[in-house]
C-alpha atoms as a PDB file:
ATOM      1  CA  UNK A   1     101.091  94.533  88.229  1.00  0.00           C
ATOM      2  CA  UNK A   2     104.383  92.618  87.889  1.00  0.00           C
ATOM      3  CA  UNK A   3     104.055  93.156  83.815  1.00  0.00           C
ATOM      4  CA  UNK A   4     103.627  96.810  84.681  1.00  0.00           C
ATOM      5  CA  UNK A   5     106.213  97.266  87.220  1.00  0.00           C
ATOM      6  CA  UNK A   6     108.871  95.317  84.910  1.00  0.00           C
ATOM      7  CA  UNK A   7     108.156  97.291  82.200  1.00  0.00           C
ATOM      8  CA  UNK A   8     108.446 100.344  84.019  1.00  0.00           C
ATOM      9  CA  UNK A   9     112.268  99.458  84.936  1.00  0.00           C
ATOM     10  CA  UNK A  10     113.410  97.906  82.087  1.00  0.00           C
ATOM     11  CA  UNK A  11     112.218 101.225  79.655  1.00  0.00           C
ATOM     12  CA  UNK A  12     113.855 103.617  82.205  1.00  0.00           C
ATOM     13  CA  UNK A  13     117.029 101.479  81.732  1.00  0.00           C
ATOM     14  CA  UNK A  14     116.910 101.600  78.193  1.00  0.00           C
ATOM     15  CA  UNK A  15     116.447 105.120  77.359  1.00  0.00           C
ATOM     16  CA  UNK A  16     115.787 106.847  80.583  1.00  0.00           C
ATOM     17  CA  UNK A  17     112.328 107.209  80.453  1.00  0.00           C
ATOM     18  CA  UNK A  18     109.959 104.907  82.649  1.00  0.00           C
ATOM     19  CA  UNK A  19     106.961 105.213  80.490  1.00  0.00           C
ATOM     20  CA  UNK A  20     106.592 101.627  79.833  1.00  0.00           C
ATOM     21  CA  UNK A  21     105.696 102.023  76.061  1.00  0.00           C
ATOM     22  CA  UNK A  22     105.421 105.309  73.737  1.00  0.00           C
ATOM     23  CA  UNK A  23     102.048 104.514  72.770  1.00  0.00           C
ATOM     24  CA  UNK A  24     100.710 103.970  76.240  1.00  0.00           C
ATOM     25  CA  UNK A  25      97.647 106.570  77.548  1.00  0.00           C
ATOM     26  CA  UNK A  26      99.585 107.399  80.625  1.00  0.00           C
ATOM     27  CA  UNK A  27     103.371 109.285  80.259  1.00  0.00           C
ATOM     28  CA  UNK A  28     105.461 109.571  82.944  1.00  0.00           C
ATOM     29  CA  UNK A  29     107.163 113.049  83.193  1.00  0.00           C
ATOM     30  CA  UNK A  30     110.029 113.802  85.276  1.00  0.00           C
ATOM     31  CA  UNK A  31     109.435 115.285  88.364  1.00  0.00           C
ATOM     32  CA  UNK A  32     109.753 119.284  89.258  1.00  0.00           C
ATOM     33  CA  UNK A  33     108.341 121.486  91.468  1.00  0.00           C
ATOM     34  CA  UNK A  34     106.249 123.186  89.256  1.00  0.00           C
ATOM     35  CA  UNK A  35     104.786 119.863  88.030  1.00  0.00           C
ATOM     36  CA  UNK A  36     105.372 117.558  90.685  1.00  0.00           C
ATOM     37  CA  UNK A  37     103.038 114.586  89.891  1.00  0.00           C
ATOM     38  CA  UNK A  38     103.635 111.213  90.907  1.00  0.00           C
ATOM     39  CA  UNK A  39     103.050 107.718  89.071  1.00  0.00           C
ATOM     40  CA  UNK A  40     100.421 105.538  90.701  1.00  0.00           C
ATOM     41  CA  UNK A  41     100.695 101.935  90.423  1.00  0.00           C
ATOM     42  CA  UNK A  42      97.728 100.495  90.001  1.00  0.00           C
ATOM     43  CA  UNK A  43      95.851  97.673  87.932  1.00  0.00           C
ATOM     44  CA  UNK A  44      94.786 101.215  85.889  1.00  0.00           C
ATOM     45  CA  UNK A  45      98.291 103.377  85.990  1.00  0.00           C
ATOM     46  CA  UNK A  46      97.952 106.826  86.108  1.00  0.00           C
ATOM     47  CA  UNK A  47      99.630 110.057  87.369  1.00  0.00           C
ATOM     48  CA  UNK A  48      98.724 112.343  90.837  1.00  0.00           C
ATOM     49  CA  UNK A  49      99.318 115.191  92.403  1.00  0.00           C
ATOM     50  CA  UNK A  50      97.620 114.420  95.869  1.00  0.00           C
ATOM     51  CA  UNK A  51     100.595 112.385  97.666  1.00  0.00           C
ATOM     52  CA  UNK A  52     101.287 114.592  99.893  1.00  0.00           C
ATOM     53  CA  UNK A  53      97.619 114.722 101.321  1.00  0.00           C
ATOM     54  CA  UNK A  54      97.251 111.130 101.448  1.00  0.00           C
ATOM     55  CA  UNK A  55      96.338 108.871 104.163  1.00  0.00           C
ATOM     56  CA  UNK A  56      99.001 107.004 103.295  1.00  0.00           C
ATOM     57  CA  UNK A  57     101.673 109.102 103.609  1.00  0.00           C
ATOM     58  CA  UNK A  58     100.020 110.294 107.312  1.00  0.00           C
ATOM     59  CA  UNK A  59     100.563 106.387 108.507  1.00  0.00           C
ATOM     60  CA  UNK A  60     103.836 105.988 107.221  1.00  0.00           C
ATOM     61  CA  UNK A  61     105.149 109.415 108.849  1.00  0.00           C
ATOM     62  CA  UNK A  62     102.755 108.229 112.423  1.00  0.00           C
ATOM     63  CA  UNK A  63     104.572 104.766 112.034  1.00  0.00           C
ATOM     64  CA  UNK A  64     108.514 106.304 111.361  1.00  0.00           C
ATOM     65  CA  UNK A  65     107.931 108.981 114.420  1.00  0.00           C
ATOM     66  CA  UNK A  66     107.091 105.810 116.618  1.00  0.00           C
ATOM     67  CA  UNK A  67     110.022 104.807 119.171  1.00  0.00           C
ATOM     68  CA  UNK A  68     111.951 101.881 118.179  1.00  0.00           C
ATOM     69  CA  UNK A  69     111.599  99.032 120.388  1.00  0.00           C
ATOM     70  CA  UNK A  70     114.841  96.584 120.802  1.00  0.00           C
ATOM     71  CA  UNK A  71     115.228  93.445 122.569  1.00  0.00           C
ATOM     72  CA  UNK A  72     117.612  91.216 123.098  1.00  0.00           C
ATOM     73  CA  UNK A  73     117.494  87.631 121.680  1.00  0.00           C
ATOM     74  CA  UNK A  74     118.408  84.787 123.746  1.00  0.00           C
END
């Protein structure tokens, strides 16, 4: 994952594209709303459409709408 991940960034800051490597199966291509997939990062990399209907995305929204709690340290 690291390999993947620092590939990723340093091929984005090279040329502007984050596909890691031109011959690679998966290519990453830039976002719009009439082709909005997303990169998955994942021991097998690979591009999705379904974020938005993800659990995932339901627990981090359920977990940001929570109440912050504060307390005062001693």
């Amino acid at each position: 994952m690291k390999d993947i991940l620092t590939g990723i960034f340093v091929q984005f800051a090279k040329s502007g594209d984050p596909t890691p490597d031109p011959r690679a199966d998966v290519k990453w291509p830039q976002w719009t709303q009439d082709d909005p997939r997303h990169f998955v990062f994942d021991f097998h990399p690979r591009l999705s459409r379904n974020l938005m209907d993800s659990k995932f995305l339901d627990f981090w929204e359920q977990l940001a709408s929570q109440p912050k709690r504060h307390r005062e340290e001693l």
